[in-house]
PDB file of N, CA and C in Angstrom:
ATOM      1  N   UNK A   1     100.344  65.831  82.477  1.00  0.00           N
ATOM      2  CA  UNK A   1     101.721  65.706  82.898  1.00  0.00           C
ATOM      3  C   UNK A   1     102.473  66.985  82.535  1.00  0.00           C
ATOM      4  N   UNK A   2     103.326  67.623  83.364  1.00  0.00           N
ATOM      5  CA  UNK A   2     104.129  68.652  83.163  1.00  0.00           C
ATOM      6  C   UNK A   2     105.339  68.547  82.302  1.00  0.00           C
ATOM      7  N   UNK A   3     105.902  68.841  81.423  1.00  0.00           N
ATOM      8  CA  UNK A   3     107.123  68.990  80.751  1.00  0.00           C
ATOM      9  C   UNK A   3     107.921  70.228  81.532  1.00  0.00           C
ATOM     10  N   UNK A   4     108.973  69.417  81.550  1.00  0.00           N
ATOM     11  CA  UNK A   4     109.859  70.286  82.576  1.00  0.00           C
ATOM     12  C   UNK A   4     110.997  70.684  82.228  1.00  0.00           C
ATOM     13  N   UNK A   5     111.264  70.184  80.796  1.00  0.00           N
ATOM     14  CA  UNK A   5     112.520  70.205  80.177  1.00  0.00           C
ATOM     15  C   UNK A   5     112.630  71.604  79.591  1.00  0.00           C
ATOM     16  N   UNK A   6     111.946  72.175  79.916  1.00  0.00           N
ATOM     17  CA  UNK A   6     112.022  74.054  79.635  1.00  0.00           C
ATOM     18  C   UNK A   6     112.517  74.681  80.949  1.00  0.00           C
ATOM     19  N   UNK A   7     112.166  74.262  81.635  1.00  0.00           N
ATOM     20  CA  UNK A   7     112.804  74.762  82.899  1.00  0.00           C
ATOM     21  C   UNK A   7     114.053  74.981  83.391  1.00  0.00           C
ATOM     22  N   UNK A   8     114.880  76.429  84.056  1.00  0.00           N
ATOM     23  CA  UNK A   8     115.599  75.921  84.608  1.00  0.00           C
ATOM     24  C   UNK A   8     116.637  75.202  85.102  1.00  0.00           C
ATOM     25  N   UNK A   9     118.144  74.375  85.021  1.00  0.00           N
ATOM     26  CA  UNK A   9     118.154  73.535  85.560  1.00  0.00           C
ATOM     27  C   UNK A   9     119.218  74.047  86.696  1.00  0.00           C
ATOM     28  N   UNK A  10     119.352  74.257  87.872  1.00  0.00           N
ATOM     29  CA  UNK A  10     120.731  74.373  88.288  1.00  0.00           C
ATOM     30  C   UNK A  10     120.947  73.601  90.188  1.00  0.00           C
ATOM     31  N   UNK A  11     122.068  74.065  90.062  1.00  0.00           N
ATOM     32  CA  UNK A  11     122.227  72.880  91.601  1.00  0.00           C
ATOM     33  C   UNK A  11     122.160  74.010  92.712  1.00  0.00           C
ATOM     34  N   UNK A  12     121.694  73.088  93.935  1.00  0.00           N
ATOM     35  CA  UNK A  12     121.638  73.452  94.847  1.00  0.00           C
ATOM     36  C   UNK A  12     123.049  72.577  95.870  1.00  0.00           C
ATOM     37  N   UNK A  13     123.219  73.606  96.658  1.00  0.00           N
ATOM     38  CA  UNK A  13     124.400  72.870  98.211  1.00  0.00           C
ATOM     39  C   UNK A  13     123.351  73.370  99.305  1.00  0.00           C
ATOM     40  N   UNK A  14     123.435  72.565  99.843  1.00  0.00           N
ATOM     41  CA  UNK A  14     122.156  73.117 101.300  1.00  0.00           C
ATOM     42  C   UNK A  14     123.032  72.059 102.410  1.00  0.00           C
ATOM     43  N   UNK A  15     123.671  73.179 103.281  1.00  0.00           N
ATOM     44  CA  UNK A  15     123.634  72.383 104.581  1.00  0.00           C
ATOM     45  C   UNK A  15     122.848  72.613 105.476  1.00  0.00           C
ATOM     46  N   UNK A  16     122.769  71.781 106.802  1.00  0.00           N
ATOM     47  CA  UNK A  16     121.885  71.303 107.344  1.00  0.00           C
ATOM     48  C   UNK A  16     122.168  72.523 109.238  1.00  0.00           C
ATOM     49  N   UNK A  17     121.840  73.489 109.152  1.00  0.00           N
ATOM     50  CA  UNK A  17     122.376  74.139 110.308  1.00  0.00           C
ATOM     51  C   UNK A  17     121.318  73.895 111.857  1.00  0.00           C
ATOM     52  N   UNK A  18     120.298  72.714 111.672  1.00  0.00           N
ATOM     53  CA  UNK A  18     120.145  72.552 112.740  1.00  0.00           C
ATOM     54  C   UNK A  18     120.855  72.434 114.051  1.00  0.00           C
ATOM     55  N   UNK A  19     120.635  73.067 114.763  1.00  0.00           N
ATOM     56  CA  UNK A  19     120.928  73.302 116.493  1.00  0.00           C
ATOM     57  C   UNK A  19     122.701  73.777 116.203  1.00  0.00           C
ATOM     58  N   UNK A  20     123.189  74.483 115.188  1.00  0.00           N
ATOM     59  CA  UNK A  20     124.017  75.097 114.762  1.00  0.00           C
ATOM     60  C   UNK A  20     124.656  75.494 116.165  1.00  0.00           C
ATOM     61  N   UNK A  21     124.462  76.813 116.405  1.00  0.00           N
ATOM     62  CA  UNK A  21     125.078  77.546 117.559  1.00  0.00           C
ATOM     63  C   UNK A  21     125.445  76.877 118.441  1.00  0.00           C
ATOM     64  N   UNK A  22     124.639  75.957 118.706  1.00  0.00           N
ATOM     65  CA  UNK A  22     124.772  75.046 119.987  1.00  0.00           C
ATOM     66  C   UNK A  22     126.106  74.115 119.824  1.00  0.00           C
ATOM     67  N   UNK A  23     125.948  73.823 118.587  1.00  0.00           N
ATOM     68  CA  UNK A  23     126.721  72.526 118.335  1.00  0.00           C
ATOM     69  C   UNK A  23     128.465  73.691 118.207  1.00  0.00           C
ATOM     70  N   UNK A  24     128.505  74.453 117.840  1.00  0.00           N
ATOM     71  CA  UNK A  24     129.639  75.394 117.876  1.00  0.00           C
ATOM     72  C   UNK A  24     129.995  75.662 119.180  1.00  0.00           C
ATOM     73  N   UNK A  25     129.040  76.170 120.013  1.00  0.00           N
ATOM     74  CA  UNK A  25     129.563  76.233 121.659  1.00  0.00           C
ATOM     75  C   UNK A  25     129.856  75.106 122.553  1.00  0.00           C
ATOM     76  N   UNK A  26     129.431  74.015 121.781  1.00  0.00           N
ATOM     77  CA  UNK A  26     129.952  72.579 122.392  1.00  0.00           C
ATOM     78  C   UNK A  26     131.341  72.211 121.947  1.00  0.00           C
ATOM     79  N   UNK A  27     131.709  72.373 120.733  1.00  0.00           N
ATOM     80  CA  UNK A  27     133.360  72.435 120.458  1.00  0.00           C
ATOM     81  C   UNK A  27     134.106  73.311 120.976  1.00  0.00           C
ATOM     82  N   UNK A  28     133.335  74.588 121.028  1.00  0.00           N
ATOM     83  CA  UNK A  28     134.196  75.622 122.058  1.00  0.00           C
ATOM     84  C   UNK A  28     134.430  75.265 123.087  1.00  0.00           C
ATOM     85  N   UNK A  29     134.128  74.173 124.233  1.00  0.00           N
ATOM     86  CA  UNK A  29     133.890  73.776 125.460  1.00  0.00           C
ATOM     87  C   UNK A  29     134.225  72.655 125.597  1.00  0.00           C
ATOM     88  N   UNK A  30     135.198  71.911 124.276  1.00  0.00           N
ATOM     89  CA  UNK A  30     135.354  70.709 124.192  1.00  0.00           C
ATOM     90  C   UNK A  30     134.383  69.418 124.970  1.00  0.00           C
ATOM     91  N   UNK A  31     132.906  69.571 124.207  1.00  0.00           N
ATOM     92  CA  UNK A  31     131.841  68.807 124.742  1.00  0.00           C
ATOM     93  C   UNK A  31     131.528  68.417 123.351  1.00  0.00           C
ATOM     94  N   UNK A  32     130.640  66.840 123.164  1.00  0.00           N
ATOM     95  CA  UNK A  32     130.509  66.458 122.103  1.00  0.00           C
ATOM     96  C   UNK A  32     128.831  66.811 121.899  1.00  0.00           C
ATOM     97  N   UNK A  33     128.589  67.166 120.879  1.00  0.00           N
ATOM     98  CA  UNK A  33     127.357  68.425 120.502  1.00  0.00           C
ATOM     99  C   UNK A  33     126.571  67.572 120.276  1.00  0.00           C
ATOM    100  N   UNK A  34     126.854  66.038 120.349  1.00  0.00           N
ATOM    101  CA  UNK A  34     125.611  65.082 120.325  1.00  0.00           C
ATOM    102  C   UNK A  34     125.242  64.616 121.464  1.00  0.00           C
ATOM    103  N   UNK A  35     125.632  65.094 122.337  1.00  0.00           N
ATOM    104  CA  UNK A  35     125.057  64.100 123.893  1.00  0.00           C
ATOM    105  C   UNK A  35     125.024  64.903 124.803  1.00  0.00           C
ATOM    106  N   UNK A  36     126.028  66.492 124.717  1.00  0.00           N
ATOM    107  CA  UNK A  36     125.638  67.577 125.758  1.00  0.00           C
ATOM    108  C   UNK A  36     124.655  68.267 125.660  1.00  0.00           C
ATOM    109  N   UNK A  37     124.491  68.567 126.876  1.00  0.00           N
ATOM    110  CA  UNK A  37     122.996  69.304 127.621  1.00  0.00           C
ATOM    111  C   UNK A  37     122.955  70.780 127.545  1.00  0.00           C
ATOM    112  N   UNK A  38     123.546  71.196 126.637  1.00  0.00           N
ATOM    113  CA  UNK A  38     123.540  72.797 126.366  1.00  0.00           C
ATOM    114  C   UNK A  38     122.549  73.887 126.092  1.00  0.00           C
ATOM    115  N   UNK A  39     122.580  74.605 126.911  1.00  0.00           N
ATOM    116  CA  UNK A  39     122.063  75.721 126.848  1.00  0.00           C
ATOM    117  C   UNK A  39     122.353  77.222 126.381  1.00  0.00           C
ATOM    118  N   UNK A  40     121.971  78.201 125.493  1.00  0.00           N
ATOM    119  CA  UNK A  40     122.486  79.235 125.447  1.00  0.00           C
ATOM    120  C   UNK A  40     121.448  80.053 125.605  1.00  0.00           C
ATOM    121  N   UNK A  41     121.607  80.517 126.878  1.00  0.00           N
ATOM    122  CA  UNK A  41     120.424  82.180 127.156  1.00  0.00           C
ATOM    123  C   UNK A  41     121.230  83.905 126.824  1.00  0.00           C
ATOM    124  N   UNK A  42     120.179  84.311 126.556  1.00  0.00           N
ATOM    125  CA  UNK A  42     120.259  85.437 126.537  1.00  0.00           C
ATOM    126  C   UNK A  42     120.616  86.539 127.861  1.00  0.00           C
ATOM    127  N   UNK A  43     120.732  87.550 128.019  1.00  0.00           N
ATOM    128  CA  UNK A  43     120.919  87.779 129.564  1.00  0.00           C
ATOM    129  C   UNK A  43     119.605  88.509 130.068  1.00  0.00           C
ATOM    130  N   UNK A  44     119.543  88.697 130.898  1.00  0.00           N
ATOM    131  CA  UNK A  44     118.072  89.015 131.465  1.00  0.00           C
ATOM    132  C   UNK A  44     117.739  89.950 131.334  1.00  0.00           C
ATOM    133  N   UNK A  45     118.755  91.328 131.577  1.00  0.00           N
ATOM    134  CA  UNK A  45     118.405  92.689 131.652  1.00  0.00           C
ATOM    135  C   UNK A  45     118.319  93.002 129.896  1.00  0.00           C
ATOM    136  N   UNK A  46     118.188  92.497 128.931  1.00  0.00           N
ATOM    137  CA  UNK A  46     118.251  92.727 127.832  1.00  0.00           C
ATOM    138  C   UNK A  46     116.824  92.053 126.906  1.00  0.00           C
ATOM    139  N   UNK A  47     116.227  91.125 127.673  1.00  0.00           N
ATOM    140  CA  UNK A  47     115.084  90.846 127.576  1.00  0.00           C
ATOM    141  C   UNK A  47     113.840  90.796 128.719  1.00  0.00           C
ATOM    142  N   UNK A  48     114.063  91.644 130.051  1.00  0.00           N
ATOM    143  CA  UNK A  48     113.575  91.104 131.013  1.00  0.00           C
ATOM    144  C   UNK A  48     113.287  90.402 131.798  1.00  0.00           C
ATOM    145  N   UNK A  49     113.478  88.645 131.138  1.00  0.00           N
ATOM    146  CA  UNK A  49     113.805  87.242 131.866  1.00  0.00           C
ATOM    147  C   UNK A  49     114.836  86.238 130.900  1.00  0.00           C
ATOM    148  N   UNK A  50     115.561  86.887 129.949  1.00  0.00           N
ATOM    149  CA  UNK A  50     116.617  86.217 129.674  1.00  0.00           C
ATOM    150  C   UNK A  50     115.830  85.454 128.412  1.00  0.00           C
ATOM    151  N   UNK A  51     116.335  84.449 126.870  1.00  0.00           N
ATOM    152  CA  UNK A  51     115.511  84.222 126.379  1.00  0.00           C
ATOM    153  C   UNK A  51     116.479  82.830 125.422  1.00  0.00           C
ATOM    154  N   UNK A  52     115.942  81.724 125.392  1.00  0.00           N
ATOM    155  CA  UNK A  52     116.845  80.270 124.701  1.00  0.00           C
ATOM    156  C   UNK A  52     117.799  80.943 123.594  1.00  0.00           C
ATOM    157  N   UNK A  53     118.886  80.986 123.189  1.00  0.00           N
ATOM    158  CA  UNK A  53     119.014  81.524 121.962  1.00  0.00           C
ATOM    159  C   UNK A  53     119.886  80.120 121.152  1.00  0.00           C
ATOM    160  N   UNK A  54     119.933  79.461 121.487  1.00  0.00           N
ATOM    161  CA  UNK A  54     120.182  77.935 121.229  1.00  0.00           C
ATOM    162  C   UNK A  54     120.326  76.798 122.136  1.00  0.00           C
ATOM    163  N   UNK A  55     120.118  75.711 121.317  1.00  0.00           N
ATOM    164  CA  UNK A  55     119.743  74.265 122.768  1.00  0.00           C
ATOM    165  C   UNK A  55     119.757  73.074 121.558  1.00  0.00           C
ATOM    166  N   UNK A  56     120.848  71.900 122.368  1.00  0.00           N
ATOM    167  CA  UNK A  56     121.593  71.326 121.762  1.00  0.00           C
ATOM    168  C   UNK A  56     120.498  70.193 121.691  1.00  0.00           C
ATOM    169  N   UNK A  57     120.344  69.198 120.885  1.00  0.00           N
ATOM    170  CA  UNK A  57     119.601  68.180 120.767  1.00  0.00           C
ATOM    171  C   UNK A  57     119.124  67.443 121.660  1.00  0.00           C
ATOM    172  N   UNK A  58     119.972  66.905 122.491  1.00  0.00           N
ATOM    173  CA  UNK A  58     119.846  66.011 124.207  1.00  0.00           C
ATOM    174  C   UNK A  58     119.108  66.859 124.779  1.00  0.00           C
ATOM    175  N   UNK A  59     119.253  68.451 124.916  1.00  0.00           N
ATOM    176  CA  UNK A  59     118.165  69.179 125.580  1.00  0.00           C
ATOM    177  C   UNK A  59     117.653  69.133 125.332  1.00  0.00           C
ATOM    178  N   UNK A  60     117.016  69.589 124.214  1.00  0.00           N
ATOM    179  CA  UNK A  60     115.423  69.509 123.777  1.00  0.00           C
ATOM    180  C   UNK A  60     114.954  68.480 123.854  1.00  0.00           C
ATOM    181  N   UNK A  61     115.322  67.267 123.725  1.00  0.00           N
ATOM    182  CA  UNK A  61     114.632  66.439 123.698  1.00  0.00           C
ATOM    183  C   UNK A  61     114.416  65.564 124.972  1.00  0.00           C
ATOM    184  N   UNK A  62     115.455  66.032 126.120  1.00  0.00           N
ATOM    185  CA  UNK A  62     115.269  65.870 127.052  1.00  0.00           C
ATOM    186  C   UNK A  62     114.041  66.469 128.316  1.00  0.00           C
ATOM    187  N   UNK A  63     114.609  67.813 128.343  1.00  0.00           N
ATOM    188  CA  UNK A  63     113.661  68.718 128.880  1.00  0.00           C
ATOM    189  C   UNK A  63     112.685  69.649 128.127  1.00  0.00           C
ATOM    190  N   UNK A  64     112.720  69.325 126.727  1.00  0.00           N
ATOM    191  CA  UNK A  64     111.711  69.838 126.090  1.00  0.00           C
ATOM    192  C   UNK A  64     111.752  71.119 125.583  1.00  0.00           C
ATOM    193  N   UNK A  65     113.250  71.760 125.695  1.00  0.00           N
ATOM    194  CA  UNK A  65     113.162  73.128 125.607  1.00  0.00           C
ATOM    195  C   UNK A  65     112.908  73.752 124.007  1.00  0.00           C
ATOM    196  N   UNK A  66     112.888  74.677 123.709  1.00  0.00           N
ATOM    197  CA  UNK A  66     112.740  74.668 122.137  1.00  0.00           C
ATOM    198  C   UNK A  66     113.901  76.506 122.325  1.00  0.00           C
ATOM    199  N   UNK A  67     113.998  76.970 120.882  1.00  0.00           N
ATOM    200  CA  UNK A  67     114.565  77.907 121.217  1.00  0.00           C
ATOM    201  C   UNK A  67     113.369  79.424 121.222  1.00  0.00           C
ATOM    202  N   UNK A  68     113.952  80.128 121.613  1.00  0.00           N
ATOM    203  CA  UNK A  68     113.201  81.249 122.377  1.00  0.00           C
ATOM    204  C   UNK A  68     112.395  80.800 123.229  1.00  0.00           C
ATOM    205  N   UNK A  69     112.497  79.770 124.153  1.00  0.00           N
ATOM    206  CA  UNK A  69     111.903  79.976 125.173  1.00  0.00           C
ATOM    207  C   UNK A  69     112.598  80.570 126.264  1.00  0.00           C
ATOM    208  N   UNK A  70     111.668  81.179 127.535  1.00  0.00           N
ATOM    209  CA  UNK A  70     112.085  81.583 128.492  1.00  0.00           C
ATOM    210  C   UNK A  70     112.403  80.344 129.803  1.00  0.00           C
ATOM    211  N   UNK A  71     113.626  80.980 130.543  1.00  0.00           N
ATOM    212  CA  UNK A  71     113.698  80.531 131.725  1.00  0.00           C
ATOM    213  C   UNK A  71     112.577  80.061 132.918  1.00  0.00           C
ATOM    214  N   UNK A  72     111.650  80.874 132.673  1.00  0.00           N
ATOM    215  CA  UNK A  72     110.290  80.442 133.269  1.00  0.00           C
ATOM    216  C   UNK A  72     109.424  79.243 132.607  1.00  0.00           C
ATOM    217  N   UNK A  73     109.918  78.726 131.394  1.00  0.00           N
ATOM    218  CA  UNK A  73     108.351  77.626 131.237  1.00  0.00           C
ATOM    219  C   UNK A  73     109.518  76.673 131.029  1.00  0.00           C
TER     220      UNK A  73
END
């Protein structure tokens, strides 16, 4: 068994920034960041076909997108 009472002790704050961006451009757009279908691409001429740079929960889990994907898959 480990003794741990030498260790250490201090706190952590951890928030939770999943689908972050997304959920920020949905208040910007007065859309609720839990049920809109948001997308944020990149522009094309800056990656060659444009590239996910956030995607709100309902998307992904709708159409499957994940982030950095391209417009093509």
């Amino acid at each position: 068994m480990l003794d741990y009472s030498k260790e250490p002790v201090n706190d952590y704050f951890l928030i939770d920034m999943k689908s972050f961006y997304s959920s920020v451009e949905c208040v910007e757009r007065n859309l609720d960041p839990l049920t809109a279908e948001l997308v944020v691409m990149s522009r094309a001429d800056n990656t060659g076909s444009g590239l996910t740079l956030a995607v709100s929960p309902t998307a992904k889990s709708k159409y499957g997108i994940t982030n950095v994907s391209r417009p093509r898959d």
